[in-house]
C-alpha atoms as a PDB file:
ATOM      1  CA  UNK A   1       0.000   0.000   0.000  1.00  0.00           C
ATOM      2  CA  UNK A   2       1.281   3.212  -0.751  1.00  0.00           C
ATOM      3  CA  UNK A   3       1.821   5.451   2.595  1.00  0.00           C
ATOM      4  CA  UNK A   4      -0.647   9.008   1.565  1.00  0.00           C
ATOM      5  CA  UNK A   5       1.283  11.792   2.782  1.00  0.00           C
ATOM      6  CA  UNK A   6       0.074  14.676   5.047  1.00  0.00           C
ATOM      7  CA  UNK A   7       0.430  17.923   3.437  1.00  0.00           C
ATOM      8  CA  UNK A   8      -0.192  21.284   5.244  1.00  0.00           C
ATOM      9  CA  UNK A   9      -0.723  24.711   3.491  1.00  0.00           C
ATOM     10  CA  UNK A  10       2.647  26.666   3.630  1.00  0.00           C
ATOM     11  CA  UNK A  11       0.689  29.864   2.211  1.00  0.00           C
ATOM     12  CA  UNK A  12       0.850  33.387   4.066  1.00  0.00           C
ATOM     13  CA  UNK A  13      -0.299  33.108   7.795  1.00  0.00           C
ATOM     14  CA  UNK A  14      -0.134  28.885   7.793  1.00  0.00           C
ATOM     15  CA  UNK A  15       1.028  27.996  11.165  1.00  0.00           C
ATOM     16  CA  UNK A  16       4.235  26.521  11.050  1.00  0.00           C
ATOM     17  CA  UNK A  17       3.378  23.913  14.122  1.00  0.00           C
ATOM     18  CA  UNK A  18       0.920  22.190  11.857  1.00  0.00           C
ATOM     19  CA  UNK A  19       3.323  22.520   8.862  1.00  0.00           C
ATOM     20  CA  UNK A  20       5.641  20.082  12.140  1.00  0.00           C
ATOM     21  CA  UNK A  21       2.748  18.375  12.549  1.00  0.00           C
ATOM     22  CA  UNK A  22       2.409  17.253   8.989  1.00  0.00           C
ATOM     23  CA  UNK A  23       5.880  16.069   8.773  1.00  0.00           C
ATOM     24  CA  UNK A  24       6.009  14.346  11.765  1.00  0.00           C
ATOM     25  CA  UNK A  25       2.581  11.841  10.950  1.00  0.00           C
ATOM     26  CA  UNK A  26       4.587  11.457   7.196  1.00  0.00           C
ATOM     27  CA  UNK A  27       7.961  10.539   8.856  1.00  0.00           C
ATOM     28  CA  UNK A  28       6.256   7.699  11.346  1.00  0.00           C
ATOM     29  CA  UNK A  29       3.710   6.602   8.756  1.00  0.00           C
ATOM     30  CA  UNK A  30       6.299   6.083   5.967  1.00  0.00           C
ATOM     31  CA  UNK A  31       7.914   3.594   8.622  1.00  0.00           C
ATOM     32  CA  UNK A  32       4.551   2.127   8.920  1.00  0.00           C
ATOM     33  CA  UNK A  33       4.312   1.554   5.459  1.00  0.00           C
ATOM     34  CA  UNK A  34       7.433   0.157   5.301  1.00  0.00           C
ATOM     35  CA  UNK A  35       6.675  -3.085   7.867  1.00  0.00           C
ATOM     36  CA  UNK A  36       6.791  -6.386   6.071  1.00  0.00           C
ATOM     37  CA  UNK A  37       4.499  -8.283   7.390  1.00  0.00           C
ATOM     38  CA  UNK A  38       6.934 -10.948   9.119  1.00  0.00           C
ATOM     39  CA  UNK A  39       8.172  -7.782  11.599  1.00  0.00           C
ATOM     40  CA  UNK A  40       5.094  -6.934  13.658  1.00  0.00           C
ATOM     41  CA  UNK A  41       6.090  -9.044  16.710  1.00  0.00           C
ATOM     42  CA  UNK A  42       9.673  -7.623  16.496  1.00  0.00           C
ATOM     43  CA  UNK A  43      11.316  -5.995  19.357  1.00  0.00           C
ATOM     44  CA  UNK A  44      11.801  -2.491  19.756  1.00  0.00           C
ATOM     45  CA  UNK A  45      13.446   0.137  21.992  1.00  0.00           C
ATOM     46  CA  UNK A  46      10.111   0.530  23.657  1.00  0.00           C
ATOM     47  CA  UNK A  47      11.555  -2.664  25.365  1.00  0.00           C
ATOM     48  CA  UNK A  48       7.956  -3.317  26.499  1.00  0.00           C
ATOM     49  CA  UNK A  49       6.224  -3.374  22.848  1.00  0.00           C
ATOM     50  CA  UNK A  50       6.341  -5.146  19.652  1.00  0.00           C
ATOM     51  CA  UNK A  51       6.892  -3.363  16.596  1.00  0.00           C
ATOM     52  CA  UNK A  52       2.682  -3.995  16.561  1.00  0.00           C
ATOM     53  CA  UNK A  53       2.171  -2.446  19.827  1.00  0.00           C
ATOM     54  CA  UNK A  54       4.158   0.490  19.268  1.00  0.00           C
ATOM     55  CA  UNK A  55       2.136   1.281  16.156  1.00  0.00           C
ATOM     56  CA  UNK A  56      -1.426   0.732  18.191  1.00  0.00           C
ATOM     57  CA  UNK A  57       0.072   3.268  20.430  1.00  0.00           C
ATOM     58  CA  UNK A  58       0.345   5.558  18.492  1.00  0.00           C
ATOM     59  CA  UNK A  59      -2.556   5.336  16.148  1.00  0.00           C
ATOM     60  CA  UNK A  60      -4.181   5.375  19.641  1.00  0.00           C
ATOM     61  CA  UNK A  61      -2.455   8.969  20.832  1.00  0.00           C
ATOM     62  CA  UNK A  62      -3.969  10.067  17.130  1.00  0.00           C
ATOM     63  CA  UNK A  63      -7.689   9.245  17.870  1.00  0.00           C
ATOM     64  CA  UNK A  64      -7.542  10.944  20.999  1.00  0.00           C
ATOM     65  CA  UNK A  65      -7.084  14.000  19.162  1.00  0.00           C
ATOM     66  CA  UNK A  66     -10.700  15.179  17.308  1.00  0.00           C
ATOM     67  CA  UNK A  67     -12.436  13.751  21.276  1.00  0.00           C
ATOM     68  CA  UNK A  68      -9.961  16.391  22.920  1.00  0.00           C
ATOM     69  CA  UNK A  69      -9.736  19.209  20.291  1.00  0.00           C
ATOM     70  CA  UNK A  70     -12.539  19.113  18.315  1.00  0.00           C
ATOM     71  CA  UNK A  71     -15.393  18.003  20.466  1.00  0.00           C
ATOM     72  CA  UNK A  72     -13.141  19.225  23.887  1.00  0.00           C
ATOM     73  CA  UNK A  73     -14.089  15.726  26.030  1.00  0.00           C
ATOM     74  CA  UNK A  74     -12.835  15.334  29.260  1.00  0.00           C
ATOM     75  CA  UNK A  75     -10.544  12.261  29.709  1.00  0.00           C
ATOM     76  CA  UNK A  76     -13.351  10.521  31.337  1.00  0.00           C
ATOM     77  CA  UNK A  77     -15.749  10.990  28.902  1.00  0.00           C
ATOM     78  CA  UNK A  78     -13.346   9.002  26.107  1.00  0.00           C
ATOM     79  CA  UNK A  79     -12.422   6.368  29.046  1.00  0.00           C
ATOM     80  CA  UNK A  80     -11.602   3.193  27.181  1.00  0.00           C
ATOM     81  CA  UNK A  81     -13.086   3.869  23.840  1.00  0.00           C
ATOM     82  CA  UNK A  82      -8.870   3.961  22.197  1.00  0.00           C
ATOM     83  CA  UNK A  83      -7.885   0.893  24.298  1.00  0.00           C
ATOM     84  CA  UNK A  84      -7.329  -2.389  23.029  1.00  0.00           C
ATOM     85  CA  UNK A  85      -6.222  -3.436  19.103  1.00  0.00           C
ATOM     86  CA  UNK A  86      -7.022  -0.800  16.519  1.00  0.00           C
ATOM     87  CA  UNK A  87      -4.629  -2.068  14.163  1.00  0.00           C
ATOM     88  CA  UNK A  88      -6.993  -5.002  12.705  1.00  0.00           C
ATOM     89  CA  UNK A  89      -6.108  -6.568   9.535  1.00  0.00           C
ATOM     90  CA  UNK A  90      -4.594  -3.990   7.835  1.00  0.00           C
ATOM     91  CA  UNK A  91      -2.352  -1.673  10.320  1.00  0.00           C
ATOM     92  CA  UNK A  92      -0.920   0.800   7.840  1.00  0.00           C
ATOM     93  CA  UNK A  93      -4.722   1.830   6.454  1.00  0.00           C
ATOM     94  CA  UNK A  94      -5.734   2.221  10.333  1.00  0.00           C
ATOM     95  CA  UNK A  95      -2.602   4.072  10.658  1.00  0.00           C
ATOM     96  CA  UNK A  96      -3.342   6.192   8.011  1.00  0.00           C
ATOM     97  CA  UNK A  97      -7.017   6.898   8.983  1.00  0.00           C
ATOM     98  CA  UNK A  98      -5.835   8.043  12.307  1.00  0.00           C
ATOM     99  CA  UNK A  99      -3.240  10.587  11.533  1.00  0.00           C
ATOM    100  CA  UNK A 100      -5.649  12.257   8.911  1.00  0.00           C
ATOM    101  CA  UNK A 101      -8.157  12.141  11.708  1.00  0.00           C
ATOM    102  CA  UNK A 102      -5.644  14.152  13.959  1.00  0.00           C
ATOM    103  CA  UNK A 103      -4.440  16.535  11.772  1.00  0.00           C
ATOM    104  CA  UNK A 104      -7.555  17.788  10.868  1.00  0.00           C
ATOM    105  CA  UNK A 105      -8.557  18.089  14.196  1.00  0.00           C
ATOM    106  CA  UNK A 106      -5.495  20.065  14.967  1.00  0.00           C
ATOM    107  CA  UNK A 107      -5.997  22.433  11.479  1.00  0.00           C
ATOM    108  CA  UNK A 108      -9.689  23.211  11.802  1.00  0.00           C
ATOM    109  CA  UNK A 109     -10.265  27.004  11.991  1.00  0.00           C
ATOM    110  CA  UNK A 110      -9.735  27.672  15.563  1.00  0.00           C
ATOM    111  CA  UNK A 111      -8.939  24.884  17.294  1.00  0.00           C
ATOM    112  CA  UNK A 112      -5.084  25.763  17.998  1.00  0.00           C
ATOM    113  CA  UNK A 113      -6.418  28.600  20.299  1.00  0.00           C
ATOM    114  CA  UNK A 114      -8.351  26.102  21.970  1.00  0.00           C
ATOM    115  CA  UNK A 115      -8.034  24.727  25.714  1.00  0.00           C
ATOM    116  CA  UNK A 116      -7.727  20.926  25.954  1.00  0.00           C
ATOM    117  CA  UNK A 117      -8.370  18.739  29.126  1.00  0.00           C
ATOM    118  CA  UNK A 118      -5.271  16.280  29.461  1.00  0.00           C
ATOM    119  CA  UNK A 119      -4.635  13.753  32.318  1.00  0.00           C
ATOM    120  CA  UNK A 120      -2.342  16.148  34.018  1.00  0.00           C
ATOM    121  CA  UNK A 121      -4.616  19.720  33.543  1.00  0.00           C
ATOM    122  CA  UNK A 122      -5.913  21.866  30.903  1.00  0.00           C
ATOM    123  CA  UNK A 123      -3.795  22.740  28.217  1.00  0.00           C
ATOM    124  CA  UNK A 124      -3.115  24.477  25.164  1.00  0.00           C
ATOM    125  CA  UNK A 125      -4.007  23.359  22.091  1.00  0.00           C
ATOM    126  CA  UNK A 126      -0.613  24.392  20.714  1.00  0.00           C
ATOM    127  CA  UNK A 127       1.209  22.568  23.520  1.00  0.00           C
ATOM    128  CA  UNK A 128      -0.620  19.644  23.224  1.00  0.00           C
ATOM    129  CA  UNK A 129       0.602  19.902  19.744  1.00  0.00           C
ATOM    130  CA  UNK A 130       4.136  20.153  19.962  1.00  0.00           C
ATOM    131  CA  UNK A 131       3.812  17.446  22.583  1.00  0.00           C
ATOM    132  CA  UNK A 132       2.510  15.052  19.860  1.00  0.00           C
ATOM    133  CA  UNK A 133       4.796  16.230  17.121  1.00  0.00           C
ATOM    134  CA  UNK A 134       8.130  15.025  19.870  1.00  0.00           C
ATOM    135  CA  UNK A 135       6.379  12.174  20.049  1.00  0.00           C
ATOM    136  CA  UNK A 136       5.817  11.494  16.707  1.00  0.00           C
ATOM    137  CA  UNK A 137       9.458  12.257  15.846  1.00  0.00           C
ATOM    138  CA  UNK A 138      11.029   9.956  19.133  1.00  0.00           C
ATOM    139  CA  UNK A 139       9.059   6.886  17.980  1.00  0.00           C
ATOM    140  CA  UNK A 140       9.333   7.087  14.661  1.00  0.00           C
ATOM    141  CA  UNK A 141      13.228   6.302  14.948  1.00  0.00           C
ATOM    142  CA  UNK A 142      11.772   3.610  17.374  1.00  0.00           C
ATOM    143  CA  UNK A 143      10.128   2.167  14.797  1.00  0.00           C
ATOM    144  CA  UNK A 144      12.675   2.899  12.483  1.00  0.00           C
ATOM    145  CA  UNK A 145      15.202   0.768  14.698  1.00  0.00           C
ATOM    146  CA  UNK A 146      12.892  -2.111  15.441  1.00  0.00           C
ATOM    147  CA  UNK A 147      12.555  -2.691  11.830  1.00  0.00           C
ATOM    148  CA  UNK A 148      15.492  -1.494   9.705  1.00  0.00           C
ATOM    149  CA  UNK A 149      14.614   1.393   8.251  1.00  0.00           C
ATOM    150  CA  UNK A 150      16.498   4.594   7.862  1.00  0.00           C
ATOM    151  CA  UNK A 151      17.170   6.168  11.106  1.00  0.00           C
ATOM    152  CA  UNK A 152      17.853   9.379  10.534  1.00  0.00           C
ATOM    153  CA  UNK A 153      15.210  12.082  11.623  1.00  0.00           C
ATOM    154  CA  UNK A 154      15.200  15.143   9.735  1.00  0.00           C
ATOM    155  CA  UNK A 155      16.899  18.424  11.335  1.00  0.00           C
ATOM    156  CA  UNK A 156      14.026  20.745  11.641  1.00  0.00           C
ATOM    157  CA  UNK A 157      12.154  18.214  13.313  1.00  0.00           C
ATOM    158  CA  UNK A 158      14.825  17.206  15.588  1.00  0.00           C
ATOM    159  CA  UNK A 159      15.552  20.773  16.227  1.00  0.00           C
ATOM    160  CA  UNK A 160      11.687  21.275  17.006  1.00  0.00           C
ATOM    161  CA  UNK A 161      11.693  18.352  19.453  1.00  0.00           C
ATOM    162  CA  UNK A 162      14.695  19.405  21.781  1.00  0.00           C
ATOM    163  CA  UNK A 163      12.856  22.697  21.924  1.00  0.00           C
ATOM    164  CA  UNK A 164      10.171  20.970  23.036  1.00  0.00           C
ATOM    165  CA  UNK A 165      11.160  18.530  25.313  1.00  0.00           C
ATOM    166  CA  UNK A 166      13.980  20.400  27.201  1.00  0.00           C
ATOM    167  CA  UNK A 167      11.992  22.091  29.343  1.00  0.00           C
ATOM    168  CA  UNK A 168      10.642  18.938  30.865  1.00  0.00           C
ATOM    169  CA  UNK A 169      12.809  16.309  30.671  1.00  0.00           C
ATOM    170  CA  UNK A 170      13.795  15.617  33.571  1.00  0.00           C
ATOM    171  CA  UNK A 171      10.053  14.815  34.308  1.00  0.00           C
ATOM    172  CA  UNK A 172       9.842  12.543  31.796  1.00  0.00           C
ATOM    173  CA  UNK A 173      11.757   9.459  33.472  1.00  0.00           C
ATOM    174  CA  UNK A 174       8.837   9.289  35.987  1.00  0.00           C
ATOM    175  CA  UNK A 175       5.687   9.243  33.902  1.00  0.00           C
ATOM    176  CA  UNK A 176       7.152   5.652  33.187  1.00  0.00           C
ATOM    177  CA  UNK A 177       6.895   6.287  29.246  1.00  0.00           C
ATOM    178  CA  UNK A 178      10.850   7.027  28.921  1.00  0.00           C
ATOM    179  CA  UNK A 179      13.715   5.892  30.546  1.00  0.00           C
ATOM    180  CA  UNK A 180      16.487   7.142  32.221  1.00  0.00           C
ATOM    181  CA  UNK A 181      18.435  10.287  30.137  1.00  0.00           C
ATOM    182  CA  UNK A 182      21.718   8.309  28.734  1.00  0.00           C
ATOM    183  CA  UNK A 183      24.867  10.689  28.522  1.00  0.00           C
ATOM    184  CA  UNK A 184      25.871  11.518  24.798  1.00  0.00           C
ATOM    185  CA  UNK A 185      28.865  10.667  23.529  1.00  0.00           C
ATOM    186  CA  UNK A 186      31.727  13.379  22.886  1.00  0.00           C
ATOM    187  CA  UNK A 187      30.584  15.709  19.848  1.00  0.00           C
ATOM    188  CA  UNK A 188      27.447  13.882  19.515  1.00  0.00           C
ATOM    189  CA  UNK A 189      24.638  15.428  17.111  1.00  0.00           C
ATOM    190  CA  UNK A 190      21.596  16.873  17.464  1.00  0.00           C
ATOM    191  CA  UNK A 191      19.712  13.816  16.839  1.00  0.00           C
ATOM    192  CA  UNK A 192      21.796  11.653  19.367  1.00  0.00           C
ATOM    193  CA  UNK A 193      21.631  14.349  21.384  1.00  0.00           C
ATOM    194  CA  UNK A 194      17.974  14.065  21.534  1.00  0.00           C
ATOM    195  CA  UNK A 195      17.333  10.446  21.667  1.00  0.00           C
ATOM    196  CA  UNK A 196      19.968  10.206  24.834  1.00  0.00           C
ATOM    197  CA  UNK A 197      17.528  12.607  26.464  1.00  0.00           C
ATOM    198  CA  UNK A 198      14.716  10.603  26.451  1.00  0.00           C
ATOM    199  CA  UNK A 199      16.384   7.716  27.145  1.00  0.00           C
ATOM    200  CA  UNK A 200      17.364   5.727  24.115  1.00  0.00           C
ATOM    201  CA  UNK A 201      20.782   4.520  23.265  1.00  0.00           C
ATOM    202  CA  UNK A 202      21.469   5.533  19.205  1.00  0.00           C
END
């Protein structure tokens, strides 16, 4: 199947954090496109989840999206409704349904000035955002590990997420999702850089 990019207006007054946005989904779904079918129960640096359960997770994180931004749920009211498999028979398409589904949630008129209701407090739409974009970027060399795939992430991303993420960091290790920061080695990049942050070892 043939991964359907994400594309974002770059005209006058488009907001460059969905123009992120759009490149992060594209970067992780052109890994998901690029699983052969004999690599969903690999290992990955998620050291917890298959190649298939990182992939759920994230398709999950991208229905969450219209709930909290468009129709501006409280966690309660969504409970359990993302939980379980939504990968079904064909993971990619589900992937690709989801990430359209959040992206247009994210670009409707308005909804970036929007307040959304998170597990730890109300938040801005634009943080909320960024959040997912750093996430999007960090799993997608996951993903890109677990199965072979080109690892490299591209700059302005990478650049975006260590914005992003620097602040908190240190918090990061104790929401259980990351590990421990591992210390870069001499000279490293900016992607290393970033990736020893939240834990992984490039």
């Amino acid at each position: 199947m043939t991964h359907t990019r994400i594309t974002h207006s770059r005209i006058a007054g488009a907001n460059p954090l969905l123009d992120r946005h759009a490149e992060a989904l594209d970067l992780f779904g052109a890994r998901v496109h690029a699983v052969r079918d004999d690599q969903w129960g690999a290992g990955t640096p998620c050291v917890e989840w298959t190649v298939r359960d990182l992939v759920n997770h994230l398709v999950s994180e991208q229905l969450w999206v219209p709930s909290l931004v468009r129709d501006g749920c409280m966690i309660e009211e969504v409970g359990g409704t993302f939980d379980g498999d939504l990968l079904g028979t064909d993971p990619a398409a589900s992937w690709d349904t989801a990430a359209r589904s959040a992206h247009d949630a994210f670009a409707a008129p308005g909804a970036l000035h929007r307040i959304v209701h998170l597990s730890y407090g109300d938040t801005a739409a634009t943080a909320y955002c960024a959040q997912m974009v750093t996430d999007l970027v960090v799993h997608a060399w996951d993903l890109a590990r677990a199965i072979g795939a080109d690892e490299r992430l591209p700059g302005v991303l990478v650049e975006f997420a260590v914005r992003e993420v620097t602040p908190y960091a240190a918090d990061l290790e104790k929401s259980g999702l990351f590990g421990a920061p591992v210390e870069p080695p001499a000279g490293a990049d900016a992607q290393t850089a970033l990736l020893c942050l939240l834990g992984r070892r490039p």
